[in-house]
N, C-alpha and C. Protein backbone atom coordinates (compact mmCIF):
# COMPACT_ATOMS: atom_id res chain seq x y z
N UNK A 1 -105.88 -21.01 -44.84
CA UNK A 1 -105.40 -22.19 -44.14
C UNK A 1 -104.41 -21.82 -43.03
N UNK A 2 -103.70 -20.65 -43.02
CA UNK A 2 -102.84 -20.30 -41.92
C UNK A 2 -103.23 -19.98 -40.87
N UNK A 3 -104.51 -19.21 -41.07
CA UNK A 3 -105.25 -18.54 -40.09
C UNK A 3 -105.56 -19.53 -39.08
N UNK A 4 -105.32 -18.87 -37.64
CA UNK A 4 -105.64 -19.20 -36.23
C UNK A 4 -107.02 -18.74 -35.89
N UNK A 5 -108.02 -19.72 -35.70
CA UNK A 5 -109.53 -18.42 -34.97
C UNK A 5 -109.26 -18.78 -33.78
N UNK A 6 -110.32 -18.46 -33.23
CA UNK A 6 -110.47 -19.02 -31.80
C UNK A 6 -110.97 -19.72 -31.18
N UNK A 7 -111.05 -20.88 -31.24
CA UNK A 7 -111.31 -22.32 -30.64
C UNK A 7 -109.62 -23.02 -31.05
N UNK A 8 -109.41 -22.89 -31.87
CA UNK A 8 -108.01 -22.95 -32.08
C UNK A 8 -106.23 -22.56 -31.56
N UNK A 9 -106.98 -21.03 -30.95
CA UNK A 9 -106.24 -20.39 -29.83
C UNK A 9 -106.15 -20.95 -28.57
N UNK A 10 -107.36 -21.44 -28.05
CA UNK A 10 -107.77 -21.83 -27.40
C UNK A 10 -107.48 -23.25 -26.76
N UNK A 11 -107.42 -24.08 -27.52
CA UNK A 11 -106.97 -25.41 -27.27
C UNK A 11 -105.45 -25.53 -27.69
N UNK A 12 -104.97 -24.93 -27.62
CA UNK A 12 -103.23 -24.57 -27.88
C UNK A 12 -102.87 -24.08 -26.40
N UNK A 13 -103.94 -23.12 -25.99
CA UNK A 13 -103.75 -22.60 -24.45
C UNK A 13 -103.85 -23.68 -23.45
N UNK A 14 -104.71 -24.49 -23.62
CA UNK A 14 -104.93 -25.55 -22.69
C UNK A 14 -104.27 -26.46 -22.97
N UNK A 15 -103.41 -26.78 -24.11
CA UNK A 15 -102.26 -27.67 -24.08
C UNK A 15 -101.47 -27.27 -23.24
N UNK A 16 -100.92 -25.97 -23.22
CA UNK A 16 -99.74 -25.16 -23.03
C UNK A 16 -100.09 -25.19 -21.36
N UNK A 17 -101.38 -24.81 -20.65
CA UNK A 17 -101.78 -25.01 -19.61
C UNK A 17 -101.47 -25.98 -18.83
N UNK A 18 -101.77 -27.40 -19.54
CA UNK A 18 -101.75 -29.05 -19.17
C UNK A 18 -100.09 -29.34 -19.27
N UNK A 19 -99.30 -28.69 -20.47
CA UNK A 19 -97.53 -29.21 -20.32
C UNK A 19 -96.99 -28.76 -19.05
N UNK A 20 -97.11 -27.32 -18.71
CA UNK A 20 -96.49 -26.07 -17.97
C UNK A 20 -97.02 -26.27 -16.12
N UNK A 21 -98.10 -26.05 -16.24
CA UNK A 21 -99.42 -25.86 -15.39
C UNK A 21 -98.90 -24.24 -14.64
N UNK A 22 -100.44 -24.66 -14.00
CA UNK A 22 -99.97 -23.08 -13.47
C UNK A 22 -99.25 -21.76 -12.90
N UNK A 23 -98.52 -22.88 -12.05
CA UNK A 23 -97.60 -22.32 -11.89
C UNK A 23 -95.97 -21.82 -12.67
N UNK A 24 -95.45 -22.69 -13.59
CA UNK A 24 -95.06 -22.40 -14.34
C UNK A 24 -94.90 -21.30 -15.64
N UNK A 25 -96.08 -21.37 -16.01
CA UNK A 25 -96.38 -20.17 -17.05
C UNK A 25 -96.36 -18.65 -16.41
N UNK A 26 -95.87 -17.98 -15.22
CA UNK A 26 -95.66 -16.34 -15.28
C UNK A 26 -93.84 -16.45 -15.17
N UNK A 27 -93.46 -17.52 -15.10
CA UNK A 27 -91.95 -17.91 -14.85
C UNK A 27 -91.39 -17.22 -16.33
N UNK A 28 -91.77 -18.61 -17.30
CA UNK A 28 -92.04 -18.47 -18.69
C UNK A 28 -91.84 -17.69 -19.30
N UNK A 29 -93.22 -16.40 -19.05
CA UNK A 29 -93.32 -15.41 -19.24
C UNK A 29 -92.25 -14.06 -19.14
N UNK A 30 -91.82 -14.23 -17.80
CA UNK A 30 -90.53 -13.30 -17.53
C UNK A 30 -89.50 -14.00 -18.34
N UNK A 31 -89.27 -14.99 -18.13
CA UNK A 31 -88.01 -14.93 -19.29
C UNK A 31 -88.04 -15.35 -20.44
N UNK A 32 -89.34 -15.03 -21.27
CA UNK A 32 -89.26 -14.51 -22.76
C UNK A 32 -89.48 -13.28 -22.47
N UNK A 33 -89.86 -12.62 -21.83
CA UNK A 33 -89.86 -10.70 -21.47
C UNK A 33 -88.50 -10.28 -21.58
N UNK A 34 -87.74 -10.91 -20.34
CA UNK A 34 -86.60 -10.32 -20.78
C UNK A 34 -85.54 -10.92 -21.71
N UNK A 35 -86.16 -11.78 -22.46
CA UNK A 35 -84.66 -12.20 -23.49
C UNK A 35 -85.39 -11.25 -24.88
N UNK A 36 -86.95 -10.82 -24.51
CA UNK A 36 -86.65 -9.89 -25.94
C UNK A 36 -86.19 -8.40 -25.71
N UNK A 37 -86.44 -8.48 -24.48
CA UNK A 37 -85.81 -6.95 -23.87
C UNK A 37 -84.35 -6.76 -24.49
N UNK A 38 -83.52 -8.01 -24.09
CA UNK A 38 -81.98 -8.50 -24.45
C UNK A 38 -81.76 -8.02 -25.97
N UNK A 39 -82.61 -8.69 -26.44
CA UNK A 39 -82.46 -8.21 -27.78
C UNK A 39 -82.90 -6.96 -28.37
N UNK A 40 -83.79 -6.42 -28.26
CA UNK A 40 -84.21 -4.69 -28.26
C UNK A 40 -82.90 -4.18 -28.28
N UNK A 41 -82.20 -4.15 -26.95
CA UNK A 41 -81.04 -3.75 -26.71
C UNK A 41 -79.74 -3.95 -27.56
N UNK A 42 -79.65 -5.20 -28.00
CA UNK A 42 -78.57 -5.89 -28.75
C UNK A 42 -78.70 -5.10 -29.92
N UNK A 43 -80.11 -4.80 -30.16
CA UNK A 43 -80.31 -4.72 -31.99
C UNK A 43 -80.46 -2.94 -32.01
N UNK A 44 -80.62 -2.53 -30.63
CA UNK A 44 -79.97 -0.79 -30.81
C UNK A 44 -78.33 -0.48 -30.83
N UNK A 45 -77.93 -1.42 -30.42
CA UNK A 45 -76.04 -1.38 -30.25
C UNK A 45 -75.93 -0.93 -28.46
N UNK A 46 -77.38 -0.82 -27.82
CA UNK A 46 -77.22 -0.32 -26.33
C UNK A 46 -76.73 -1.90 -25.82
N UNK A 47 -74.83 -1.17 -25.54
CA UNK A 47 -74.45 -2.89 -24.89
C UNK A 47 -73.94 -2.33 -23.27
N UNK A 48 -74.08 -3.33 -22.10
CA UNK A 48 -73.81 -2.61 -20.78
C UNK A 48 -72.72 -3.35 -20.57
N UNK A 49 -71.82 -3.39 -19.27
CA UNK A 49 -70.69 -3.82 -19.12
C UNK A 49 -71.22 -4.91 -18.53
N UNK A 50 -70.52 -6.15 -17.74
CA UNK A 50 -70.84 -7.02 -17.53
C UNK A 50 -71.81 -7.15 -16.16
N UNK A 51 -70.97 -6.21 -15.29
CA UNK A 51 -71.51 -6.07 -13.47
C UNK A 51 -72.37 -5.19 -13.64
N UNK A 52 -72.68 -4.40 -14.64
CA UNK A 52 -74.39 -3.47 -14.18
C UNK A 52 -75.47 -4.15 -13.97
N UNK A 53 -75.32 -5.52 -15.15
CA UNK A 53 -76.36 -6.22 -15.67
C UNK A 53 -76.59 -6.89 -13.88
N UNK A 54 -75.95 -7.01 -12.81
CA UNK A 54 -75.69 -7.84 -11.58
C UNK A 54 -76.47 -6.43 -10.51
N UNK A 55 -76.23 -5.28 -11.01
CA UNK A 55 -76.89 -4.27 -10.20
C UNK A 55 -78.39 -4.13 -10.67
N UNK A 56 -78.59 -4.44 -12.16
CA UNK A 56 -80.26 -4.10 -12.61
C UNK A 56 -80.67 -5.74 -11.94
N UNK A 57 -80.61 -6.52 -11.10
CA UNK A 57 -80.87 -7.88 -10.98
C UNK A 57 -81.28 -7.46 -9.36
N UNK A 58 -80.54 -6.79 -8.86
CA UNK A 58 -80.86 -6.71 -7.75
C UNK A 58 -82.11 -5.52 -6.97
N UNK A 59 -82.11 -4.95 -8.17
CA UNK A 59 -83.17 -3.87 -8.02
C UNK A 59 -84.63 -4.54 -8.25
């Protein structure tokens, strides 16, 4: 009963498609990329000072 197939995947995508639309969803995308990046980091103890994080932004 938990299990996802695919027609199921599928019409979850095209919800997600129809809320967001297209343009929206690679936005999205980058920032769940980098808030798990954030955390990777958090959960190695790798912590940066406040203004690097303002130099990796500009690169």
């Amino acid at each position: 009963m938990g299990r996802l197939g695919m027609p199921e995947i599928i019409v979850i995508l095209v919800i997600v498609l129809l809320l967001f639309g297209g343009r929206k969803i690679p936005e999205l995308m980058k920032g769940l990329g980098s808030g798990i990046n954030e955390f990777k980091k958090a959960s190695k103890g790798e912590e940066q000072p406040a203004n690097s994080k303002k130099e990796e932004d500009k690169k």
